[in-house]
C-alpha atoms as a PDB file:
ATOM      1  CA  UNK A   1       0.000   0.000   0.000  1.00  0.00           C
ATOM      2  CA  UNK A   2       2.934   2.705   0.055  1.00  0.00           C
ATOM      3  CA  UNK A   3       3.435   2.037  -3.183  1.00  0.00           C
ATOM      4  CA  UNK A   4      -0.476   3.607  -3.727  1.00  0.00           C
ATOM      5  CA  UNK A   5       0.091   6.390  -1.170  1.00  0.00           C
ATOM      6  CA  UNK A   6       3.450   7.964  -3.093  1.00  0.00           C
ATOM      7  CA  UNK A   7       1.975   7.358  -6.262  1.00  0.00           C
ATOM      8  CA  UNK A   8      -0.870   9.324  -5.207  1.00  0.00           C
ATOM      9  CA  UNK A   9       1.411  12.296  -3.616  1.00  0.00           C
ATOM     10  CA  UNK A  10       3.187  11.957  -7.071  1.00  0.00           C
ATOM     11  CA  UNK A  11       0.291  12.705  -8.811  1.00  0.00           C
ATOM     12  CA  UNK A  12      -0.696  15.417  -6.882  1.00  0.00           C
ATOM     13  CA  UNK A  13       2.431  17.130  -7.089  1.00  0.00           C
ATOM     14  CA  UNK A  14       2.455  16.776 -10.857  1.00  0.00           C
ATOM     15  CA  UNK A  15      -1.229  17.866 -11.007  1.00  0.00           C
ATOM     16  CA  UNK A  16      -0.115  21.429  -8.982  1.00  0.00           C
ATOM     17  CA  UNK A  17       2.928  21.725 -11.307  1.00  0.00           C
ATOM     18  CA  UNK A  18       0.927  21.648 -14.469  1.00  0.00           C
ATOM     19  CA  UNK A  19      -2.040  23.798 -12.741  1.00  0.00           C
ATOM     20  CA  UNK A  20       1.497  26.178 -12.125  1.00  0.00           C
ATOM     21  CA  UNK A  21       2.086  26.070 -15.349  1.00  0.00           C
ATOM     22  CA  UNK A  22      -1.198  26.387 -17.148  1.00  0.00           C
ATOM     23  CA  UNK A  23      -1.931  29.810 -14.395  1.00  0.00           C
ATOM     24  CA  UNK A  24       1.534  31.318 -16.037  1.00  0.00           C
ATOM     25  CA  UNK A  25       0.833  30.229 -19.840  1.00  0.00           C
ATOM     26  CA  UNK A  26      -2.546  31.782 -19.498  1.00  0.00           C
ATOM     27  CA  UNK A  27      -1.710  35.001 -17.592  1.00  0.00           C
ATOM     28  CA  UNK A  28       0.608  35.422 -20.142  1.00  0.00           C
ATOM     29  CA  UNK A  29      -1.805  35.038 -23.259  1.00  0.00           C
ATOM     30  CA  UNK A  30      -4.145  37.056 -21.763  1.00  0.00           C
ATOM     31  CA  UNK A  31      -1.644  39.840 -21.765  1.00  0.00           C
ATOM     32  CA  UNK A  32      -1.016  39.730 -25.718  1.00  0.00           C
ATOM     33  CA  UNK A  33      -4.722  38.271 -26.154  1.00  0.00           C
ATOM     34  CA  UNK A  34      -3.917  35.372 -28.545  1.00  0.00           C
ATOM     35  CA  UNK A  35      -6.831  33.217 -27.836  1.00  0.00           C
ATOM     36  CA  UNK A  36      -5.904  30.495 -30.256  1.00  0.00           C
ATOM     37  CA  UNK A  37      -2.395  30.115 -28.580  1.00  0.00           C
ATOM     38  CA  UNK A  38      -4.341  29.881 -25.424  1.00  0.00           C
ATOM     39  CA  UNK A  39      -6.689  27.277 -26.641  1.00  0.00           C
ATOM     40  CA  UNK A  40      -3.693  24.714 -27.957  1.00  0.00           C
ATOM     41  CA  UNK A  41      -1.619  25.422 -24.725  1.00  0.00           C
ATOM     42  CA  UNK A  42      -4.458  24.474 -22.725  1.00  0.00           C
ATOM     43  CA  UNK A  43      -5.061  21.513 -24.896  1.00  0.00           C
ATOM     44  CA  UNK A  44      -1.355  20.266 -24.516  1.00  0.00           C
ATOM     45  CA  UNK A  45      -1.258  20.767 -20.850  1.00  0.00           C
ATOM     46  CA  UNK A  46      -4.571  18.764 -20.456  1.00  0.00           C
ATOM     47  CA  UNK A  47      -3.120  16.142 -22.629  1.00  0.00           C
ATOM     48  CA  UNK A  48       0.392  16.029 -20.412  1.00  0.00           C
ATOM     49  CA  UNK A  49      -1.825  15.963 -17.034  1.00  0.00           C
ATOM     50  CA  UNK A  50      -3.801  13.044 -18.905  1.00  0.00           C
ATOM     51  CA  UNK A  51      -0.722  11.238 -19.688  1.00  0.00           C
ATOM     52  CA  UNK A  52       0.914  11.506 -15.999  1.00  0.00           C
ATOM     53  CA  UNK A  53      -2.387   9.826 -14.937  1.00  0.00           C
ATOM     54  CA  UNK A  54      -2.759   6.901 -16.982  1.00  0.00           C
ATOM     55  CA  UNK A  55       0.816   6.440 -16.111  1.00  0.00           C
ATOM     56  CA  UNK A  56       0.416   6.419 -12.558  1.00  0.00           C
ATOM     57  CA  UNK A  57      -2.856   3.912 -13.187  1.00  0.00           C
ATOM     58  CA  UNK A  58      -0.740   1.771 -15.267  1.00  0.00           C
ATOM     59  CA  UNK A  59       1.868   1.174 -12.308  1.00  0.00           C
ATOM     60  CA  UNK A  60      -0.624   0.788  -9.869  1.00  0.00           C
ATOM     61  CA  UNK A  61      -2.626  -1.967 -11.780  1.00  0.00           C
ATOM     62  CA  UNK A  62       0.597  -3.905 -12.128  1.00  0.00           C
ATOM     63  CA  UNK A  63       1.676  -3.810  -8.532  1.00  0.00           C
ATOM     64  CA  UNK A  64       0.276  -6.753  -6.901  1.00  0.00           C
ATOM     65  CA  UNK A  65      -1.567  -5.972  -3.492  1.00  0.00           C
ATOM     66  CA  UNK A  66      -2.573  -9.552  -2.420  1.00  0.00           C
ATOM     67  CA  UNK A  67      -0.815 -12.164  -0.386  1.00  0.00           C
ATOM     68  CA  UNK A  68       0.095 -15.703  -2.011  1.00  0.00           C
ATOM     69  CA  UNK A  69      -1.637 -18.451  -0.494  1.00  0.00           C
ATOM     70  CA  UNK A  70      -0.543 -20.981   1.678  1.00  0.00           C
ATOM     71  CA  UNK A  71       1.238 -23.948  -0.518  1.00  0.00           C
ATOM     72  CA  UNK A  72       4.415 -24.532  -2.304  1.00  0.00           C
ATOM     73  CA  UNK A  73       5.851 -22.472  -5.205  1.00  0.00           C
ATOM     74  CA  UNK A  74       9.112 -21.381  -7.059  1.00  0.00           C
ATOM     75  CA  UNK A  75      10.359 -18.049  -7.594  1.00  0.00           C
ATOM     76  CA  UNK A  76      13.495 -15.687  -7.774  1.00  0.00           C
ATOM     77  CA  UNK A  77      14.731 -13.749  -4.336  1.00  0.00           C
ATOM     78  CA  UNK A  78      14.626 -10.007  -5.138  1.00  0.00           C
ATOM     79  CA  UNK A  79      15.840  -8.556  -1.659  1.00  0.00           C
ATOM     80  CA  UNK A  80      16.332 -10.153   2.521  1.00  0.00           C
ATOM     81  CA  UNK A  81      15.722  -7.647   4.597  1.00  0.00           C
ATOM     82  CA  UNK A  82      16.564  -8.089   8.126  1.00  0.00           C
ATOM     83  CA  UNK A  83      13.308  -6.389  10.414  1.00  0.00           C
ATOM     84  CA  UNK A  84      12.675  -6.004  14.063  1.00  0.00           C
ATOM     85  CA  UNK A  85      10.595  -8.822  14.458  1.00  0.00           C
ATOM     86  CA  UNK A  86      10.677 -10.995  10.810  1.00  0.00           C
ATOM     87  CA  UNK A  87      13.412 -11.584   7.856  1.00  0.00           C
ATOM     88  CA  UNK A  88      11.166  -9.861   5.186  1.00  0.00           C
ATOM     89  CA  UNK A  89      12.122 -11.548   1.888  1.00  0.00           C
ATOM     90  CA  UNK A  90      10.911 -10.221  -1.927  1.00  0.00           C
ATOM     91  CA  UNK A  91      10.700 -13.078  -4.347  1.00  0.00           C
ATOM     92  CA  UNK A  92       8.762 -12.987  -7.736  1.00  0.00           C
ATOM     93  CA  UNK A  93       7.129 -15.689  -9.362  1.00  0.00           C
ATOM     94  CA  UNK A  94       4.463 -16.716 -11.743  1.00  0.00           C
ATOM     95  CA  UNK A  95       1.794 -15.016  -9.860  1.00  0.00           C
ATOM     96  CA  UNK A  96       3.658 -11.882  -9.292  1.00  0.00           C
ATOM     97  CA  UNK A  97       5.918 -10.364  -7.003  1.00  0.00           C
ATOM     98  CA  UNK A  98       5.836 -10.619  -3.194  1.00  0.00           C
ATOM     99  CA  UNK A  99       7.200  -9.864   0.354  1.00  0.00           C
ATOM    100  CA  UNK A 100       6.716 -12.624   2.644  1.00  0.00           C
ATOM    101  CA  UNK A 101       7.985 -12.824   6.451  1.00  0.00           C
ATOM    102  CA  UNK A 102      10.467 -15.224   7.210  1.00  0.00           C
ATOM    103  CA  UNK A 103      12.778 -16.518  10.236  1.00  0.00           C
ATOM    104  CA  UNK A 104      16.181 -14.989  10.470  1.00  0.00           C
ATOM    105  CA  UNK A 105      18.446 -17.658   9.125  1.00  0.00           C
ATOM    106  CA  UNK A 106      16.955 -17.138   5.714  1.00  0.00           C
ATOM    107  CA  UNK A 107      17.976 -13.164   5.775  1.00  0.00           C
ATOM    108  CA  UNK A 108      20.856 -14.094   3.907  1.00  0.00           C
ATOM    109  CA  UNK A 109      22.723 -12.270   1.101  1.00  0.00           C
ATOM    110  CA  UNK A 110      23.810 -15.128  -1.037  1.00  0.00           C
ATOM    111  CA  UNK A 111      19.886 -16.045  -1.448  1.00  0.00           C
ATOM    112  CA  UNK A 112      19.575 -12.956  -3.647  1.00  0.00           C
ATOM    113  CA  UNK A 113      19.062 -13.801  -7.615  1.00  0.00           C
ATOM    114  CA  UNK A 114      19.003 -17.132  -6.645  1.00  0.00           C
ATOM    115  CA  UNK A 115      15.863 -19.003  -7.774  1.00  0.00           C
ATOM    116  CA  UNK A 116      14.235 -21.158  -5.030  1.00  0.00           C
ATOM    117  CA  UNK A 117      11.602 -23.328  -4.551  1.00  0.00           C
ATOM    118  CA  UNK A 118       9.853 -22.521  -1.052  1.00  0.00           C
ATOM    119  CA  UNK A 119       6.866 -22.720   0.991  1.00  0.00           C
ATOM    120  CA  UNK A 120       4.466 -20.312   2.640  1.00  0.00           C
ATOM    121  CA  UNK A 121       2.280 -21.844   5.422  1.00  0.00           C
ATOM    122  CA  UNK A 122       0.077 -19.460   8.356  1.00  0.00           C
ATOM    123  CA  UNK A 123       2.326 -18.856  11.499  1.00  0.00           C
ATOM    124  CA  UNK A 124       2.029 -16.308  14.518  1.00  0.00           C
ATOM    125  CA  UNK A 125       4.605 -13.592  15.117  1.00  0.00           C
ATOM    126  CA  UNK A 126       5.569 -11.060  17.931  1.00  0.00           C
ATOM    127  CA  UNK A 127       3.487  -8.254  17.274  1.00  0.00           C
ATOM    128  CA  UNK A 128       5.193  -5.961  20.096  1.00  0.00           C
ATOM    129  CA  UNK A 129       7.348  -2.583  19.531  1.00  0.00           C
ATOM    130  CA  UNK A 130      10.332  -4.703  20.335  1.00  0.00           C
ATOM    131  CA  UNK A 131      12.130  -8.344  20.575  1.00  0.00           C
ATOM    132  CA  UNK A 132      10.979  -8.736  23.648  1.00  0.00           C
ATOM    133  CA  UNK A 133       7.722 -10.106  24.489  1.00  0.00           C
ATOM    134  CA  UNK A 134       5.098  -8.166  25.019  1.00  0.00           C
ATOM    135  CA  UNK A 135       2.027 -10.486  24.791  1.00  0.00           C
ATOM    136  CA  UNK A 136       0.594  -9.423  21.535  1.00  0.00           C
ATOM    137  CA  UNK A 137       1.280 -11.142  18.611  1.00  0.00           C
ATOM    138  CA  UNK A 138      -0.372 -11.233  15.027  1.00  0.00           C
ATOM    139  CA  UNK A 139      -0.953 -14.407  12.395  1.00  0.00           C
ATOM    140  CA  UNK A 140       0.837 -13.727   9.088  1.00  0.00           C
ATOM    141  CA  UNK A 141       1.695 -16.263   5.733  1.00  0.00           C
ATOM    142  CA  UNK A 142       5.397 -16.671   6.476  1.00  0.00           C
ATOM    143  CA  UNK A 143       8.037 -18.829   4.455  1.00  0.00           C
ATOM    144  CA  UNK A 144       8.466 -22.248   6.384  1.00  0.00           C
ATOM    145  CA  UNK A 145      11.193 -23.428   4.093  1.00  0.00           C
ATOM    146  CA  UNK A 146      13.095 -22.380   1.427  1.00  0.00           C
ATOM    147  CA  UNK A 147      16.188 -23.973  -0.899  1.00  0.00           C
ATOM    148  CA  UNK A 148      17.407 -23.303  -4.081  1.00  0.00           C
ATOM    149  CA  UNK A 149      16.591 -25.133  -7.577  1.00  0.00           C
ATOM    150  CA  UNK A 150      19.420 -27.583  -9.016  1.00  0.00           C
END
């Protein structure tokens, strides 16, 4: 979901830019009073604030939001990324790409680029502010095994 939120601040920004832009291009036509200069200047900049947004739309529809489901499946580590509480590792395969929790002794460099077979079962995780426990805890899809493909 931050992926969403940035986009969205992205195209916000880029919508005030060209709004910017489009105040200054007009203020200045209005000055010389070239209406047909104003018309295709207003055209463009609708088409470039058009464009930014089927761009952002684009990205967003190929980011994939969901979990993978519990079960066994192959893919290619992206990224290990050692967390308070989890290993979080990236891996992308046939149904997309995704970041899955996973114990410490698979936050390992030499897993990255590799391409693995590995499975993701439900297990129950610390859900406190730090290691130590706290009595709160959460149920997540983690990996439960991973090893790479001869």
């Amino acid at each position: 979901m931050m992926f969403a939120t940035s986009s969205l601040v992205y195209l916000l920004l880029g919508a005030v830019l060209i709004g910017v832009s489009l105040l200054v291009v007009v203020l200045r036509l209005a000055q010389r009073q070239n209406l047909a200069v104003l018309a295709s200047q207003v055209l463009s900049f609708v088409a470039l604030a058009a464009g930014v947004v089927l761009v952002v739309l684009n990205v967003q529809a190929q980011t994939p939001t969901q979990d993978p489901m519990p079960g066994q499946f192959r893919g290619t580590v992206n990224e290990v990324v050692n967390g308070d509480l989890l290993c979080y590792v990236t891996l992308t395969t046939t149904e997309g790409r995704f970041t899955v929790g996973a114990s410490f002794d698979l936050c390992e460099p030499q897993w990255v680029g590799q391409e693995v077979d590995f499975g993701v079962a439900p297990g129950r995780v610390n859900d406190c502010e730090s290691a130590e426990p706290c009595g709160k805890s959460q149920d997540l899809l983690l990996i439960v095994g991973m090893s790479p493909v001869r």
